[in-house]
C-alpha atoms as a PDB file:
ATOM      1  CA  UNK A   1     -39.052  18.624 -22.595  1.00  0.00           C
ATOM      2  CA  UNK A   2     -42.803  16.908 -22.666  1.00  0.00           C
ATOM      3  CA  UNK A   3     -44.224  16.219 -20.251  1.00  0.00           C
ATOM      4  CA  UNK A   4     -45.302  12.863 -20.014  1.00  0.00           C
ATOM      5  CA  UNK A   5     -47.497  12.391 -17.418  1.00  0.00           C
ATOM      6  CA  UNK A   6     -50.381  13.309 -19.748  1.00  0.00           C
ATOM      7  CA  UNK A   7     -49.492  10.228 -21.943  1.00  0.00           C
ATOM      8  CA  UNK A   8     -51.310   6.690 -21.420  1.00  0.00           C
ATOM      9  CA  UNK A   9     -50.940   4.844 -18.192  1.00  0.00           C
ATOM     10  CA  UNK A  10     -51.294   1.475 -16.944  1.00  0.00           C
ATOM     11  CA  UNK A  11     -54.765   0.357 -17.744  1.00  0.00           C
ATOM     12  CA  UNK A  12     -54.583  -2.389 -14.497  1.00  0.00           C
ATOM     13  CA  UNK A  13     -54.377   0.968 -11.650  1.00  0.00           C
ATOM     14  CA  UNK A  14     -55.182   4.607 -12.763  1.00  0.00           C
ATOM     15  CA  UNK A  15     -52.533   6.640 -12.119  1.00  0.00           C
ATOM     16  CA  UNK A  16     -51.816   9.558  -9.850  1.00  0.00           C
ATOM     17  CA  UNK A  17     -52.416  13.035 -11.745  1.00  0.00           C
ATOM     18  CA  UNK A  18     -49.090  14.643 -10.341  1.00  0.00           C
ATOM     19  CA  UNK A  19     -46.903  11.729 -11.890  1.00  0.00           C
ATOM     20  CA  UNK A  20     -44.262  13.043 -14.685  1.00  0.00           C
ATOM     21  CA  UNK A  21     -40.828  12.271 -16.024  1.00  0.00           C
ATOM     22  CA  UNK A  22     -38.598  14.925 -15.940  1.00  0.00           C
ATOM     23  CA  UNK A  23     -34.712  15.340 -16.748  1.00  0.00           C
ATOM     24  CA  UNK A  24     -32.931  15.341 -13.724  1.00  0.00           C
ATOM     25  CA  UNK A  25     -32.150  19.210 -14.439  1.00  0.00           C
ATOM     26  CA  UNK A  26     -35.571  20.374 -14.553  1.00  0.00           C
ATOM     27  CA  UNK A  27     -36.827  18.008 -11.538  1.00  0.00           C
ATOM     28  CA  UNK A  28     -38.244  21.384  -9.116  1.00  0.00           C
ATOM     29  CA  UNK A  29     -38.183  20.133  -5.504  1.00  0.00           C
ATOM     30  CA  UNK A  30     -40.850  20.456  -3.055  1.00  0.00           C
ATOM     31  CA  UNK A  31     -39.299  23.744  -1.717  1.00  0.00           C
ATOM     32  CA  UNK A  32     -39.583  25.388  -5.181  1.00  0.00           C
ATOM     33  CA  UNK A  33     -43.228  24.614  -6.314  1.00  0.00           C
ATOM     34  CA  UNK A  34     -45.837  27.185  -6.758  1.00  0.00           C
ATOM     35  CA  UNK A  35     -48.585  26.253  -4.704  1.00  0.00           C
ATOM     36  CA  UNK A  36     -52.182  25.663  -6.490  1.00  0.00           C
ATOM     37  CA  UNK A  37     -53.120  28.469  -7.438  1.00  0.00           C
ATOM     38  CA  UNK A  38     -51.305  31.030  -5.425  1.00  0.00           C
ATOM     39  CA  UNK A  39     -53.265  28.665  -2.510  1.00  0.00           C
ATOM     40  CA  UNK A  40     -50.618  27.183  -0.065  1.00  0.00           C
ATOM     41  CA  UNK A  41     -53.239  25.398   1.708  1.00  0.00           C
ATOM     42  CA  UNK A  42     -54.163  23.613  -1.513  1.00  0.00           C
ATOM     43  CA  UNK A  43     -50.675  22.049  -2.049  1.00  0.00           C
ATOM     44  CA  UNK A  44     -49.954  18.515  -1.363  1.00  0.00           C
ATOM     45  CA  UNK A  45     -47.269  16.519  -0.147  1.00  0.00           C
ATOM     46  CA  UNK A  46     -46.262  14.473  -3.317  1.00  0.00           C
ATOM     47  CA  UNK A  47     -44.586  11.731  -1.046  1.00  0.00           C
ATOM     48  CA  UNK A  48     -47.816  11.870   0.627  1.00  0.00           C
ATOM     49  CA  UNK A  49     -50.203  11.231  -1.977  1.00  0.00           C
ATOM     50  CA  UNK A  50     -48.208   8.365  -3.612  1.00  0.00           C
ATOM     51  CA  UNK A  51     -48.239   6.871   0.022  1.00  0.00           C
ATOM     52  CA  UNK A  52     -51.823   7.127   0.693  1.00  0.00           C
ATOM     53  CA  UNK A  53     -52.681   6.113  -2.939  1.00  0.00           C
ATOM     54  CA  UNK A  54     -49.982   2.653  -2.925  1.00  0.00           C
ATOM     55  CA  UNK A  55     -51.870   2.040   0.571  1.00  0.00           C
ATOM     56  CA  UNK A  56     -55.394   2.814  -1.011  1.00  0.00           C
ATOM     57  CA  UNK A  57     -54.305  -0.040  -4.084  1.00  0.00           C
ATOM     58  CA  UNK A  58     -53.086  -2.761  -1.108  1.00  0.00           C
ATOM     59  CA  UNK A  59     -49.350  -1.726  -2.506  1.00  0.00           C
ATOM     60  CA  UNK A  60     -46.237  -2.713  -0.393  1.00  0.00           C
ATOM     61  CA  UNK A  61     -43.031  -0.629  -1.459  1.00  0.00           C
ATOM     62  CA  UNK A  62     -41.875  -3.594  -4.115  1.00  0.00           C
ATOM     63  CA  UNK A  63     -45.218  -3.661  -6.039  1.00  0.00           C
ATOM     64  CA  UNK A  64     -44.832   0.556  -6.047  1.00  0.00           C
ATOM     65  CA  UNK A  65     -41.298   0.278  -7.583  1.00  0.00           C
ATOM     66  CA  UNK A  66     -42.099  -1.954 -10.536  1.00  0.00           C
ATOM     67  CA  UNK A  67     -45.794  -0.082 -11.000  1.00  0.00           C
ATOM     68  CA  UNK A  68     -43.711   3.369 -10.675  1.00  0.00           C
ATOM     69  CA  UNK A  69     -40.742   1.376 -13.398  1.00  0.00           C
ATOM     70  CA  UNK A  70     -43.197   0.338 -15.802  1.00  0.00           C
ATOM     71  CA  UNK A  71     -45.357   3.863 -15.728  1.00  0.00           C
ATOM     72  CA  UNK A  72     -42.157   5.660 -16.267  1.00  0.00           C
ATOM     73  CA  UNK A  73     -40.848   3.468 -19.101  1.00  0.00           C
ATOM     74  CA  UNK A  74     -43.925   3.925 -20.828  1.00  0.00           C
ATOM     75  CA  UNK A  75     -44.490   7.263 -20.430  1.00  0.00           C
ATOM     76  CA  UNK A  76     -40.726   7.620 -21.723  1.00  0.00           C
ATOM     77  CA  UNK A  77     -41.583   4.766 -24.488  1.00  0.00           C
ATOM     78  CA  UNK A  78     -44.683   7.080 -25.982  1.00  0.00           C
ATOM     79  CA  UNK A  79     -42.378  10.460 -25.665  1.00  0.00           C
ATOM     80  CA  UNK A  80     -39.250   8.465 -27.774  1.00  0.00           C
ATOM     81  CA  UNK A  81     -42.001   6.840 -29.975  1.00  0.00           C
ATOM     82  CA  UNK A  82     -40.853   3.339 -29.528  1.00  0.00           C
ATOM     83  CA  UNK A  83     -37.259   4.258 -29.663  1.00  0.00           C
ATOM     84  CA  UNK A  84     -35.726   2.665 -26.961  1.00  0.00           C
ATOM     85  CA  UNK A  85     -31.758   4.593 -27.350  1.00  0.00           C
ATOM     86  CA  UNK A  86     -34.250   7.930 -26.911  1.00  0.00           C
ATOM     87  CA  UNK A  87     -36.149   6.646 -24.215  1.00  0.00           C
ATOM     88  CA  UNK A  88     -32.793   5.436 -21.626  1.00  0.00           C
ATOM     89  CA  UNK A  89     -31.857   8.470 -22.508  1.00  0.00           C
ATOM     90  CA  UNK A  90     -34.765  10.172 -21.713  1.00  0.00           C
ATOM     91  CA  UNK A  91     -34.482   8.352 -18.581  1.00  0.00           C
ATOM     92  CA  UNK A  92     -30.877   8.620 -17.443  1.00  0.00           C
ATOM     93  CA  UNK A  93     -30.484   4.871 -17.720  1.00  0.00           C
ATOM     94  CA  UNK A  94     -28.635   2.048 -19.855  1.00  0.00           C
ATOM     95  CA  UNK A  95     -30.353   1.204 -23.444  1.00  0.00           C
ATOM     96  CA  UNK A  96     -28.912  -2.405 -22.410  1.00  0.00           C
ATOM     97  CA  UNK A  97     -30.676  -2.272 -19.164  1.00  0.00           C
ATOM     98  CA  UNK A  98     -33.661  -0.635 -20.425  1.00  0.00           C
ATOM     99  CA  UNK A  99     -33.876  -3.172 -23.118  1.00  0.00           C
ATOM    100  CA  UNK A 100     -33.911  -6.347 -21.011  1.00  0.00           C
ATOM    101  CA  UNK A 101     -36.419  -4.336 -18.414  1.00  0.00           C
ATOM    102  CA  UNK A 102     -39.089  -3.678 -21.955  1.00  0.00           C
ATOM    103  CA  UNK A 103     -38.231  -7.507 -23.335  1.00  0.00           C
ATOM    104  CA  UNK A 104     -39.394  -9.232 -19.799  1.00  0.00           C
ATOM    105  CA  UNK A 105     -42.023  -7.238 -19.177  1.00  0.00           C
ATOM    106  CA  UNK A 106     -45.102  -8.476 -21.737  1.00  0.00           C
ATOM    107  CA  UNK A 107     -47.223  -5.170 -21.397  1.00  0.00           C
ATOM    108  CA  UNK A 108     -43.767  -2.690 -22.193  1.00  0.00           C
ATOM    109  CA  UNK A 109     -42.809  -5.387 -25.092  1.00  0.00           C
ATOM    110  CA  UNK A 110     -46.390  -4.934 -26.600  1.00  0.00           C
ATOM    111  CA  UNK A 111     -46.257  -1.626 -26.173  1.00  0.00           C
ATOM    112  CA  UNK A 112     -42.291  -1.222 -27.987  1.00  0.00           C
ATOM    113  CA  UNK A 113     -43.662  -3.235 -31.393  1.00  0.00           C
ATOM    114  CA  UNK A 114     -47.287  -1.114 -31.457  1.00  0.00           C
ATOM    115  CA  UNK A 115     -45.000   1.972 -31.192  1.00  0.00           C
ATOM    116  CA  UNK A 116     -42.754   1.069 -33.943  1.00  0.00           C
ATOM    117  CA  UNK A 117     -44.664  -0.500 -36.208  1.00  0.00           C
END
């Protein structure tokens, strides 16, 4: 699979470097990551960062879920070049549910008809 975290993100909040969409098969857990560079004292907490970088932006848990929803969709919307069947997929979630989620949000609806047109 691509990974996706090299793809656009949201233009209002840079995102962390570490961020990717994976299949759930091929999500590797903290225990199984290679530290940096053979470095152990180099490696980093994921939950960690994403915490101290959602306090950093003046996040509370709710804004990170719908910043973390949208970065994913896109990220999954670039990979299935607009195609939203692909990109649920991609995902593990509903093409209904993705659907309505990409039609009520104006930036993932912009992003859907530049994709496909």
């Amino acid at each position: 699979q691509t990974d996706l975290a090299s793809e656009k993100t949201s233009e209002s909040r840079p995102a962390p470097d570490s961020l990717s969409v994976q299949p759930r098969d091929e999500v590797v857990d903290g225990e199984e990551a290679e530290p940096l560079n053979g470095h152990p004292e180099l490696a980093v907490d994921p939950g960690a960062a994403m915490m101290a970088w959602a306090q950093k932006e003046g996040m509370g848990l709710p804004d990170l879920r719908r910043w973390l929803e949208i970065e994913f969709i896109k990220r999954a919307l670039y990979w299935a070049e607009g195609n939203i069947t692909k990109a649920a997929e991609h995902l593990d979630m509903k093409r209904p549910r993705l659907s309505q989620i990409v039609n009520a949000t104006p930036e993932l609806a912009e992003l859907k008809r530049e994709l496909t047109a």
